[in-house]
Protein backbone atom coordinates (compact mmCIF):
# COMPACT_ATOMS: atom_id res chain seq x y z
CA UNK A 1 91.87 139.73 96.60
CA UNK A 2 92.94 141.63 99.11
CA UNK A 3 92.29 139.48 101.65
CA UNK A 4 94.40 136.74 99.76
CA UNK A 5 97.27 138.63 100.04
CA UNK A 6 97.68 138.87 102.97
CA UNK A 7 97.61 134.78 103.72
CA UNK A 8 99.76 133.34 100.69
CA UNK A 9 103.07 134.31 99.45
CA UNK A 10 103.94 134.90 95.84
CA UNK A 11 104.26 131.40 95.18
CA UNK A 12 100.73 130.82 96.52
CA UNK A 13 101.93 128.90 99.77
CA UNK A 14 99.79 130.26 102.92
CA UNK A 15 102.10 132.23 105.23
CA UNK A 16 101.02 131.12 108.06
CA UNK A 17 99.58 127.57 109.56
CA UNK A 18 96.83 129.73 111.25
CA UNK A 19 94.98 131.00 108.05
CA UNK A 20 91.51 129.72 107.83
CA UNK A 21 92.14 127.97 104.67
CA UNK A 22 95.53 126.18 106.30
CA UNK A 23 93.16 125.54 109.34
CA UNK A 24 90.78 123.71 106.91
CA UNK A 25 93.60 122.24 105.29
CA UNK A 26 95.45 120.62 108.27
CA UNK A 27 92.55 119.35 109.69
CA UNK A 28 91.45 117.56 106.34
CA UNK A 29 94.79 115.85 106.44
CA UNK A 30 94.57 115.00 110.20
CA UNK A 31 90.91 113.53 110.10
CA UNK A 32 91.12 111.90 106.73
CA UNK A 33 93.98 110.47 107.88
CA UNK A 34 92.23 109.31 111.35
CA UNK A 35 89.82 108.06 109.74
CA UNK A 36 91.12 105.61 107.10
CA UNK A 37 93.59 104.55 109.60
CA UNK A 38 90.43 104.05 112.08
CA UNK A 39 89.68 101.53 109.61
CA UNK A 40 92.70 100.06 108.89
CA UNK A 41 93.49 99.70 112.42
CA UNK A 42 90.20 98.55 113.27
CA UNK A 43 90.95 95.54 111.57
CA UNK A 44 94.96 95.03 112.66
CA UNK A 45 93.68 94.98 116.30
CA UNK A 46 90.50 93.03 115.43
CA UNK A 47 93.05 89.79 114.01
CA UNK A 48 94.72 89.32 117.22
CA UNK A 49 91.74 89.16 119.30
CA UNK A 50 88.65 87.84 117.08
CA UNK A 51 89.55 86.86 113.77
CA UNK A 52 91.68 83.73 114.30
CA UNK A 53 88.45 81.35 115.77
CA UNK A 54 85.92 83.55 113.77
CA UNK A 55 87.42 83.06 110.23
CA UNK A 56 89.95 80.33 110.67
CA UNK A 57 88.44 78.30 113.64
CA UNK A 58 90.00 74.34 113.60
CA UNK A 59 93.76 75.43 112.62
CA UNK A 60 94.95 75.73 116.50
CA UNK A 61 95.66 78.59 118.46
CA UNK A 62 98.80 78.64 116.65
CA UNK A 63 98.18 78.38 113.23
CA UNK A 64 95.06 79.87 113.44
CA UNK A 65 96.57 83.50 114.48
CA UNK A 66 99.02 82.80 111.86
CA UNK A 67 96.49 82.55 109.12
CA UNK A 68 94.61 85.80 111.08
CA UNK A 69 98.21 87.86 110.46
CA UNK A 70 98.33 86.40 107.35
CA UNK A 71 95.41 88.26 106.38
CA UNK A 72 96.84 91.24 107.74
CA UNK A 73 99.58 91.02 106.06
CA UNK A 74 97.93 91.09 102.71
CA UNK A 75 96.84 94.38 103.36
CA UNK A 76 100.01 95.93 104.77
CA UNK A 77 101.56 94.00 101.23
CA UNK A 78 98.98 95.80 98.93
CA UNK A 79 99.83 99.06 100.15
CA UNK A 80 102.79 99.66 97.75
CA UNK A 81 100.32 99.35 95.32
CA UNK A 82 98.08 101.83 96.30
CA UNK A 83 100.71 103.90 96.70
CA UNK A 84 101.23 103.03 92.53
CA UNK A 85 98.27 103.66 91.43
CA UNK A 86 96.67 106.87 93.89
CA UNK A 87 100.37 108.41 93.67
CA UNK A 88 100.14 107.97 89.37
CA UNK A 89 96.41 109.60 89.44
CA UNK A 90 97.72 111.99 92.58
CA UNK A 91 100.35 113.37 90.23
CA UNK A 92 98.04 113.27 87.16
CA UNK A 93 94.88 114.89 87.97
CA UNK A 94 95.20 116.08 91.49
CA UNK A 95 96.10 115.52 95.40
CA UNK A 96 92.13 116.18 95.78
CA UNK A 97 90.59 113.78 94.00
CA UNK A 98 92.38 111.08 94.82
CA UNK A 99 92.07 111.48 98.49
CA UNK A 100 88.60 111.57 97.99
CA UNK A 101 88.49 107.88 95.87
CA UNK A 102 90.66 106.50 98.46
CA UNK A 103 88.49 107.87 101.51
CA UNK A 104 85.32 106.10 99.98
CA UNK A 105 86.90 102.95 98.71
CA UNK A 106 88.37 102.41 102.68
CA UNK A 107 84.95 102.95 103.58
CA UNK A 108 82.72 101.09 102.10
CA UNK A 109 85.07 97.71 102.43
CA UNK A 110 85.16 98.49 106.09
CA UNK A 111 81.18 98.24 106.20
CA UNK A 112 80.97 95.26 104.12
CA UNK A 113 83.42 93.33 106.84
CA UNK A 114 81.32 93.98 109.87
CA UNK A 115 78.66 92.54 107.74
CA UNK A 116 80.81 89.10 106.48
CA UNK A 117 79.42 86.16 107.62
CA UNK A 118 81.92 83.86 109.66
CA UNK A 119 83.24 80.66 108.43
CA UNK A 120 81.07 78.51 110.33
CA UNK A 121 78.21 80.20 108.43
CA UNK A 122 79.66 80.25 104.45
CA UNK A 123 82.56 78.02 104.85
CA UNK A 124 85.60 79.16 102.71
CA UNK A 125 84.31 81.71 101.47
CA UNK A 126 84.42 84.08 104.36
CA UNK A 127 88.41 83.62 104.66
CA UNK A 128 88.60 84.52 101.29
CA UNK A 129 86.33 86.95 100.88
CA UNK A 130 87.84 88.72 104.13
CA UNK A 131 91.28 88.15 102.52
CA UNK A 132 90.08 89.81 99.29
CA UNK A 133 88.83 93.16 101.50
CA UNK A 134 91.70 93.08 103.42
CA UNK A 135 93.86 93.77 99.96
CA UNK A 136 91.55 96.50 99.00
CA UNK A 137 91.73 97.98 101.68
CA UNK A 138 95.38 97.45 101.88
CA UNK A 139 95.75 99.62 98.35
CA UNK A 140 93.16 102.72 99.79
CA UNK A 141 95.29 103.45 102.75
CA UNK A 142 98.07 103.07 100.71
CA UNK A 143 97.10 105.84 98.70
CA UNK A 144 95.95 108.20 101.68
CA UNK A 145 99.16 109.07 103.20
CA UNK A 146 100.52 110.33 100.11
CA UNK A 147 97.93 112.80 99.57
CA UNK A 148 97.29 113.82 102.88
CA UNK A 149 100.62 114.94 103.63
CA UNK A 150 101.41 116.52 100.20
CA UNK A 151 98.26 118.39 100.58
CA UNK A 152 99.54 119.93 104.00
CA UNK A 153 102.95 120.10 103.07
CA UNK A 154 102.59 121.61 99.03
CA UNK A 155 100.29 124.38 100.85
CA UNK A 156 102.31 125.24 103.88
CA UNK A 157 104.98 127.88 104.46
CA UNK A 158 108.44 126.15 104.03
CA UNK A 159 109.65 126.92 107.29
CA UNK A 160 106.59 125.00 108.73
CA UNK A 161 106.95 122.00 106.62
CA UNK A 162 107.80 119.37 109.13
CA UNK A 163 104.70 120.63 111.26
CA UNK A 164 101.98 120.84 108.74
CA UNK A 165 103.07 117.38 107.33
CA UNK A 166 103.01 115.43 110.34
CA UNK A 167 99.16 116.55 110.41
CA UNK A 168 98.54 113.89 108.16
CA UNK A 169 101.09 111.04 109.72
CA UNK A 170 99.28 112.11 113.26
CA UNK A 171 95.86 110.67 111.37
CA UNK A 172 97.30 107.02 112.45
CA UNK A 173 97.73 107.26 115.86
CA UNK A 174 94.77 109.53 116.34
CA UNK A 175 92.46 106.58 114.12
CA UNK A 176 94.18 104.04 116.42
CA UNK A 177 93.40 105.50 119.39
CA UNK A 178 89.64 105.96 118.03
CA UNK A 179 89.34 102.21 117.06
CA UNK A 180 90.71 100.77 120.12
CA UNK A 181 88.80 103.50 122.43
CA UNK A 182 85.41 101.87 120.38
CA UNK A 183 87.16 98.89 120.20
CA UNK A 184 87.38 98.35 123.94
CA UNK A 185 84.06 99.81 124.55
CA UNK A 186 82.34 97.65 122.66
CA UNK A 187 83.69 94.59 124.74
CA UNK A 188 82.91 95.84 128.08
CA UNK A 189 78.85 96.80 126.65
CA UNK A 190 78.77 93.49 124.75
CA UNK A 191 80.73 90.90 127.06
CA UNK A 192 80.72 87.68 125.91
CA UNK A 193 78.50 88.82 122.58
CA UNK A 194 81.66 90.83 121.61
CA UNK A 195 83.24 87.50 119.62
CA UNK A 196 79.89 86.83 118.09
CA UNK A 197 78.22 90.32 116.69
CA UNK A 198 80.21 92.75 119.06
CA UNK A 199 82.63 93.01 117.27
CA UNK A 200 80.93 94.16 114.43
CA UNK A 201 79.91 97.54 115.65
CA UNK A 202 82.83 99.51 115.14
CA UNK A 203 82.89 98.42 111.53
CA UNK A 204 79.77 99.66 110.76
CA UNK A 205 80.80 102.45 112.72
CA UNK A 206 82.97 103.56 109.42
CA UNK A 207 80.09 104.73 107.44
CA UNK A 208 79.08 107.68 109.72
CA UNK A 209 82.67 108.16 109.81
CA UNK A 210 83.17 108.50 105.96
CA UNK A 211 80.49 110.69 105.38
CA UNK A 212 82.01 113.25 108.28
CA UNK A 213 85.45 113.06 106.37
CA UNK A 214 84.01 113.63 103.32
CA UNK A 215 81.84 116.71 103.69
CA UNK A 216 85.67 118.25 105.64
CA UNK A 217 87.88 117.03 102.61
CA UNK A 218 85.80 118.63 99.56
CA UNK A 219 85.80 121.93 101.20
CA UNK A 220 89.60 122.41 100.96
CA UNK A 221 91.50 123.39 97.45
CA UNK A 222 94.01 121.79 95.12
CA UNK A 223 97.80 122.33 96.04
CA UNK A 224 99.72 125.39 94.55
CA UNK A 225 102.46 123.09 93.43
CA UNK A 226 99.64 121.29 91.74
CA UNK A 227 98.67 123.85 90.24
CA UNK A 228 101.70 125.01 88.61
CA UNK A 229 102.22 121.73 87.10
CA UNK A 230 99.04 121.44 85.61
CA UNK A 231 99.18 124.46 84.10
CA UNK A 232 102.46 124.25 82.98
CA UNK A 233 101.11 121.39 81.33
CA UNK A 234 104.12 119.73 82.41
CA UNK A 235 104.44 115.99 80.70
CA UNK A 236 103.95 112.92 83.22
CA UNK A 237 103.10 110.48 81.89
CA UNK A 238 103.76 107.67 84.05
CA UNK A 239 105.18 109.40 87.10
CA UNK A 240 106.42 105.54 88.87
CA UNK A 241 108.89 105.13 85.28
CA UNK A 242 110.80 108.49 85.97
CA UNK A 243 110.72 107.42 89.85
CA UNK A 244 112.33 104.37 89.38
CA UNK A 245 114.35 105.92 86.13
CA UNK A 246 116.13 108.93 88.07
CA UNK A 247 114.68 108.89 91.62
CA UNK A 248 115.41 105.03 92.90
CA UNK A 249 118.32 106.39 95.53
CA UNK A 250 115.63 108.65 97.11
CA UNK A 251 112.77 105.80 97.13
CA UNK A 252 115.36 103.39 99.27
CA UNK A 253 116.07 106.25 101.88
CA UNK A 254 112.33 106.61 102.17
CA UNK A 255 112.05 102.68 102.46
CA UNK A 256 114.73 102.48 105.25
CA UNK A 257 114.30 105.80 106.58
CA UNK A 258 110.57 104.67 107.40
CA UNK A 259 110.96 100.86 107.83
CA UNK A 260 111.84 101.13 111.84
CA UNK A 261 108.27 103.01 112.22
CA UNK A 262 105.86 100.20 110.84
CA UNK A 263 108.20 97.17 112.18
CA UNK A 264 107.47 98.76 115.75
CA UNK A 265 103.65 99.35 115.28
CA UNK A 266 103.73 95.73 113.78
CA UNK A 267 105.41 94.64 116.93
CA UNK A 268 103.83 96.63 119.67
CA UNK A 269 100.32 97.06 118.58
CA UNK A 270 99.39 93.60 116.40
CA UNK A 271 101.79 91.20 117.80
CA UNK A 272 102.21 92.55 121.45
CA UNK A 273 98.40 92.61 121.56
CA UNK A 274 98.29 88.79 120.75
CA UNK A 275 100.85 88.15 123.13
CA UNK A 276 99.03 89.77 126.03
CA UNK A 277 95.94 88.69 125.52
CA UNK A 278 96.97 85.04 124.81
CA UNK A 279 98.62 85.34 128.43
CA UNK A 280 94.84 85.46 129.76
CA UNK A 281 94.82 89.30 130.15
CA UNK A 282 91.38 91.47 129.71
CA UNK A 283 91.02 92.14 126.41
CA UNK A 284 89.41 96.02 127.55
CA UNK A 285 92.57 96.50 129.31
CA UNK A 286 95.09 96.05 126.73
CA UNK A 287 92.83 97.41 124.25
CA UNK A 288 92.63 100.34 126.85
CA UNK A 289 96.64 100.68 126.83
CA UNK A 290 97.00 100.53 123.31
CA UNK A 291 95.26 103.29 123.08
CA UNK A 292 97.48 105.57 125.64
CA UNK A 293 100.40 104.27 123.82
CA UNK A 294 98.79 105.56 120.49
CA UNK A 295 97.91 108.66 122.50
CA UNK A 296 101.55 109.14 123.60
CA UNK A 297 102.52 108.40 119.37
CA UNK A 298 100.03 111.44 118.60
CA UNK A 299 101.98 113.70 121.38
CA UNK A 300 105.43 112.81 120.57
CA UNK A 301 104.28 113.27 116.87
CA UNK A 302 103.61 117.01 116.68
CA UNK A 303 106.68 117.62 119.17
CA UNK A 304 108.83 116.33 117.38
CA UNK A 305 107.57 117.55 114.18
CA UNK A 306 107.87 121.07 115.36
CA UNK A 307 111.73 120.31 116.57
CA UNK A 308 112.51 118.97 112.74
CA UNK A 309 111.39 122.51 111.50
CA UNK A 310 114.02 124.17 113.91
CA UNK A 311 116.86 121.23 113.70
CA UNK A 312 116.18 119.85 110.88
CA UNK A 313 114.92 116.28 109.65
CA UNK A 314 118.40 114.36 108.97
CA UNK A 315 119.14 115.05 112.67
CA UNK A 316 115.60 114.16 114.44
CA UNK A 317 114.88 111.10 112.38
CA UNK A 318 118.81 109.66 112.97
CA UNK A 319 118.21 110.24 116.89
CA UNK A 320 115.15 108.42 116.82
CA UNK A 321 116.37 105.52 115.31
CA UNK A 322 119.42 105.30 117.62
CA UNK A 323 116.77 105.41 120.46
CA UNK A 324 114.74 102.43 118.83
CA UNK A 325 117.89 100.44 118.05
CA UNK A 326 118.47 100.80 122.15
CA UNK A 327 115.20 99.89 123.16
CA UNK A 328 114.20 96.97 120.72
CA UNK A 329 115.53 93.58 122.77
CA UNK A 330 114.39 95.36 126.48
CA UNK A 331 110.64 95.83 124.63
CA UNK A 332 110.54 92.45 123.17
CA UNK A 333 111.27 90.91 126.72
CA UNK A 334 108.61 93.44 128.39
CA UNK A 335 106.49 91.93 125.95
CA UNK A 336 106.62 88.34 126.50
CA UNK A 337 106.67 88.95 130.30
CA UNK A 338 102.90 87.68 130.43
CA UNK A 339 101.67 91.02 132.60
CA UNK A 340 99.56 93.27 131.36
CA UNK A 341 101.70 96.61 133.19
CA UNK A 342 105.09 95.50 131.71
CA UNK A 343 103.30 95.17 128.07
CA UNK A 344 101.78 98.59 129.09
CA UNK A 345 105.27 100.38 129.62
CA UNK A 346 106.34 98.35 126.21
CA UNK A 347 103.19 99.90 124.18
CA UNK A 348 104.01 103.58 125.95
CA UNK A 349 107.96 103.22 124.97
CA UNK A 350 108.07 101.30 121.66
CA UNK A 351 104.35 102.54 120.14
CA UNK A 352 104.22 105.77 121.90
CA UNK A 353 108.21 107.07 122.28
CA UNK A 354 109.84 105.40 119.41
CA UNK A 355 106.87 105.57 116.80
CA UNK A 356 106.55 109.32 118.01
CA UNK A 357 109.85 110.33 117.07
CA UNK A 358 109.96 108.82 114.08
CA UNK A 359 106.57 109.70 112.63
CA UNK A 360 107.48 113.76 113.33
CA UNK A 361 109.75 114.54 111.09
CA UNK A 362 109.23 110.93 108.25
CA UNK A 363 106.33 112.62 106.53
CA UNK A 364 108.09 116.24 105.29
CA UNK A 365 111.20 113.84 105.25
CA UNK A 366 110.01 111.29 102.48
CA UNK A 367 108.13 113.96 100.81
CA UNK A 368 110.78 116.27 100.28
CA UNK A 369 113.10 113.63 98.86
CA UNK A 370 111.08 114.05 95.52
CA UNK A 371 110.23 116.84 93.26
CA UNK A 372 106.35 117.82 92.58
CA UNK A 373 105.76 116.37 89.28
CA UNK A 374 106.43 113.01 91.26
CA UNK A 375 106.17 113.62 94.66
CA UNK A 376 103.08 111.53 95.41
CA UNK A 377 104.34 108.62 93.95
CA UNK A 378 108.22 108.50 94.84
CA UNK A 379 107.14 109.57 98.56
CA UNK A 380 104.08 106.74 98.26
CA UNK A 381 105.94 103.92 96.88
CA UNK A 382 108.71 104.39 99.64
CA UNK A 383 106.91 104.97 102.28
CA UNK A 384 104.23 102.03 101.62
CA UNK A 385 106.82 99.47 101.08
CA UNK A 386 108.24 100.44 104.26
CA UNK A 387 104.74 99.37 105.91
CA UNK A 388 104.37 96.55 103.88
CA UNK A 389 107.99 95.02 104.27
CA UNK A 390 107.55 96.68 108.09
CA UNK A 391 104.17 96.07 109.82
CA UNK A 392 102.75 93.79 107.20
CA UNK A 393 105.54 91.21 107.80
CA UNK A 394 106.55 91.73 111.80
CA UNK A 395 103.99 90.03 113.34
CA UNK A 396 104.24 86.88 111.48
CA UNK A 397 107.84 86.39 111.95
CA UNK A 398 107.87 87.55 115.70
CA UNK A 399 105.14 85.05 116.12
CA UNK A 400 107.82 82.23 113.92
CA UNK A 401 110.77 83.01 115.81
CA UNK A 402 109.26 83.21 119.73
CA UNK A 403 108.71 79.52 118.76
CA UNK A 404 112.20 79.08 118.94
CA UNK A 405 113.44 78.35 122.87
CA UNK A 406 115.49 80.15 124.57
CA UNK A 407 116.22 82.41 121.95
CA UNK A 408 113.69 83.21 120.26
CA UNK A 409 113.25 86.97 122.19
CA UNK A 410 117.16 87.54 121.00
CA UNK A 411 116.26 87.00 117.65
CA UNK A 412 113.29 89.23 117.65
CA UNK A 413 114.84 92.02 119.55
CA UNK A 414 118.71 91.54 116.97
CA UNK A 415 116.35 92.05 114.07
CA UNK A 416 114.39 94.99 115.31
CA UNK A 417 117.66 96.42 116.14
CA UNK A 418 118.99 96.30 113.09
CA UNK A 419 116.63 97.82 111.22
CA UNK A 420 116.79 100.78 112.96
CA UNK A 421 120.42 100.69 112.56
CA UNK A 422 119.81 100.84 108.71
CA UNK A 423 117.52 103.35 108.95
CA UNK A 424 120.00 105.70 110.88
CA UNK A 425 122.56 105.02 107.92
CA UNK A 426 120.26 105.57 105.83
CA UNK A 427 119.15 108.71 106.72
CA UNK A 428 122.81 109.62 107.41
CA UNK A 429 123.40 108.70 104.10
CA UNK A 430 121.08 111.30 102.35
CA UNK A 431 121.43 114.59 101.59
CA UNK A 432 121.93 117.34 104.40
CA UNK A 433 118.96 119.41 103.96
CA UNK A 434 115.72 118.13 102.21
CA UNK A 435 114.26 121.68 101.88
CA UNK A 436 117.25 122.03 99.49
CA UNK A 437 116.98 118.42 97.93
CA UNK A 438 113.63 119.45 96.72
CA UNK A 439 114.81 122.18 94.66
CA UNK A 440 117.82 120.41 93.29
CA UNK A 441 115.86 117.82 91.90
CA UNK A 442 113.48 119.56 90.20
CA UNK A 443 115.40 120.40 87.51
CA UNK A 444 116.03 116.58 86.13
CA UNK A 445 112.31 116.70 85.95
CA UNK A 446 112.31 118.45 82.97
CA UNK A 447 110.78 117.10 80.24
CA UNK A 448 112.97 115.14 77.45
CA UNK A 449 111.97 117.64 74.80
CA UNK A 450 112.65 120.77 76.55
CA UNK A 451 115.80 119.39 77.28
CA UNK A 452 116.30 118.36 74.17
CA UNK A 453 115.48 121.82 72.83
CA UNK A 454 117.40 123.36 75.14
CA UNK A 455 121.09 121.52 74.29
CA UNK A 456 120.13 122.63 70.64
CA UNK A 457 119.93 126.41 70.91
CA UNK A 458 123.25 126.02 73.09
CA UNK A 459 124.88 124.33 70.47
């Protein structure tokens, strides 16, 4: 007992992020994260380069990466909903366990696509059936971020909130890096196999994966806040009714606070990646820069993170939108340029700079808008729309628009703009300090009868 003393506070937070059980802690978040976003990834960077002739071969090269984003889309669309349901069982019985559901879940549909038959084989069936996975999957990553950052951030000191948290949002570009690295490997061993059974490798991949995150993940405890609640025996019923009944302000600054993120990973990553390699550029070479852009997201990440701690979120996260309202149009025309370096200083700048400085500070941010007895699913069902509204929806309608001549870029670049010009405002918008928001809402939490009870012995 002694011993415990000396590494958590009275409220049972760890006082330090260097105590072995906040060491076990941060780096469930961070490879839990990595991995499910391995997966996820995996497949965003898998439509632009394979998907389109394996699954929906006669449409065109047109149509037929449409129909490939399409697909991706689905998944980026269910993730709102697996923010619903993990955040409801996440604030019910436990951060933990739902991690855990939504770790194996990602899994095992990862597996079974590197094992689906293409359409040339089963006919309709594969689009569907990939369409299908894709949601699933869609509605377990959807349900990751949630817990991975509340179990970092409900077990870290406050004053290292912003740090801790980002742990789990440093999972994605970490995973991305690790899918494209295997990714890209993959195509130089295989060559032209790669587009036939290649590809299937680093799906398969998953399942060694899984089991590592797995045996890290049950070794690390249930959250303090947690905790409290549950034995508090603290009502909650349906924690997404008192979201949207008292907490709806706070779920649209999450949304727009977290939208510019996901429409620049949908841009850079999915639809810049179709772009280049649709201009006759090696596919290992873009891969290969997609994953120092994701390495130059994971570096900005934790920087950034640690400056939100000392500055404070409102500020960090209104800078980097600013910065990402500046650089939209000059990324979109590095883009479309057609050579592989200029869509290699796009990925560092957009994916890398701009996704960085967001993703530091958005994860204690969004997290801190909402008080414990809700907090996985207010921050969930924000932050997943974001993606889904964000990355699930940018590719498709960059790949609409560039259709259009002459000023198609424009339009691209405008609306990219702009929705980092919302995001500033809304940020702006918010309350000063979230540290304090946290507090102040936790009293409207309350439970109708105790409130109830508590207006009668006043009277």
């Amino acid at each position: 007992m002694n011993n415990n003393k000396d590494v958590v506070d009275k409220d049972g937070l760890q006082t330090s992020l260097k105590t072995p059980e906040m060491r076990r802690i941060l780096t469930s978040s961070f490879v839990g994260s990595a991995i499910e976003f391995y997966d996820f990834i995996l497949y965003a960077t898998a439509s632009s380069i394979v998907f389109a002739n394996l699954f929906f071969e006669g449409l065109g090269p047109g149509l037929s990466l449409f129909a490939s984003f399409s697909t991706l889309a689905a998944g980026y669309l269910a993730r709102p909903l697996g923010g619903v349901v993990f955040g409801h069982f996440g604030d019910r019985v436990g951060r933990k366990k739902a991690l855990i559901v939504s770790m194996v879940m990602m899994g095992a549909v990862t597996v079974i696509i590197g094992l689906m038959p293409p359409t040339a084989s089963i006919g309709m069936i594969a689009p569907a059936s990939l369409f299908t996975l894709r949601i699933i999957q869609g509605i377990a990553v959807g349900g990751e971020w949630g817990g991975a950052a509340l179990m970092a951030l409900e077990h870290a000191p406050k004053s290292r909130r912003g740090l801790a948290a980002a742990f789990a949002n440093a999972g994605g570009p970490a995973g991305a890096i690790l899918a494209t690295l295997v990714l890209s490997l993959t195509a130089a061993l295989t060559g032209e196999n790669f587009d036939t059974w290649g590809w299937r490798l680093p799906f398969l991949l998953s399942a060694v994966l899984i089991v590592v995150g797995l045996i890290i993940r049950l070794k690390v405890s249930e959250t303090p806040a947690f905790r409290q609640l549950d034995e508090e025996s603290e009502e909650r019923k349906v924690p997404l009714l008192t979201v949207f009944k008292r907490y709806k302000r706070q779920v649209l600054i999450a949304l727009f606070a977290t939208m510019t993120i996901y429409v620049t990973q949908g841009l850079t990553t999915v639809w810049g990646v179709s772009v280049a390699v649709a201009a006759g550029e090696d596919k290992s070479e873009v891969l290969n820069w997609k994953a120092v852009g994701a390495l130059t997201t994971l570096i900005v990440t934790f920087v950034i993170a640690r400056l939100s701690d000392r500055i404070g979120r409102k500020r960090s996260l209104i800078g980097a939108h600013i910065v990402a309202a500046v650089l939209a149009l000059p990324l979109v025309l590095l883009i479309i340029s057609g050579e592989v370096h200029q869509y290699a200083l796009a990925i560092i700048l957009g994916n890398g700079i701009v996704q960085g400085l967001c993703f530091g500070p958005i994860a204690a941010y969004v997290s801190e808008l909402f008080p414990p007895a809700v907090r996985y699913t207010g921050a969930s069902v924000g932050y997943q729309f974001a993606a889904a509204l964000g990355a699930g929806l940018s590719p498709m309608i960059a790949s609409a628009l560039i259709l259009i001549p002459g000023s198609g870029p424009y339009l691209i670049g405008g609306i990219w703009a702009l929705v980092a010009l919302v995001g500033a405002v809304a940020v702006a918008l918010g309350r000063p300090d979230p540290d304090e928001d946290a507090q102040q809402t936790l009293e409207p939490e309350e439970s109708d009868v105790t409130r109830r009870t508590d207006d009668t012995v006043k009277q």
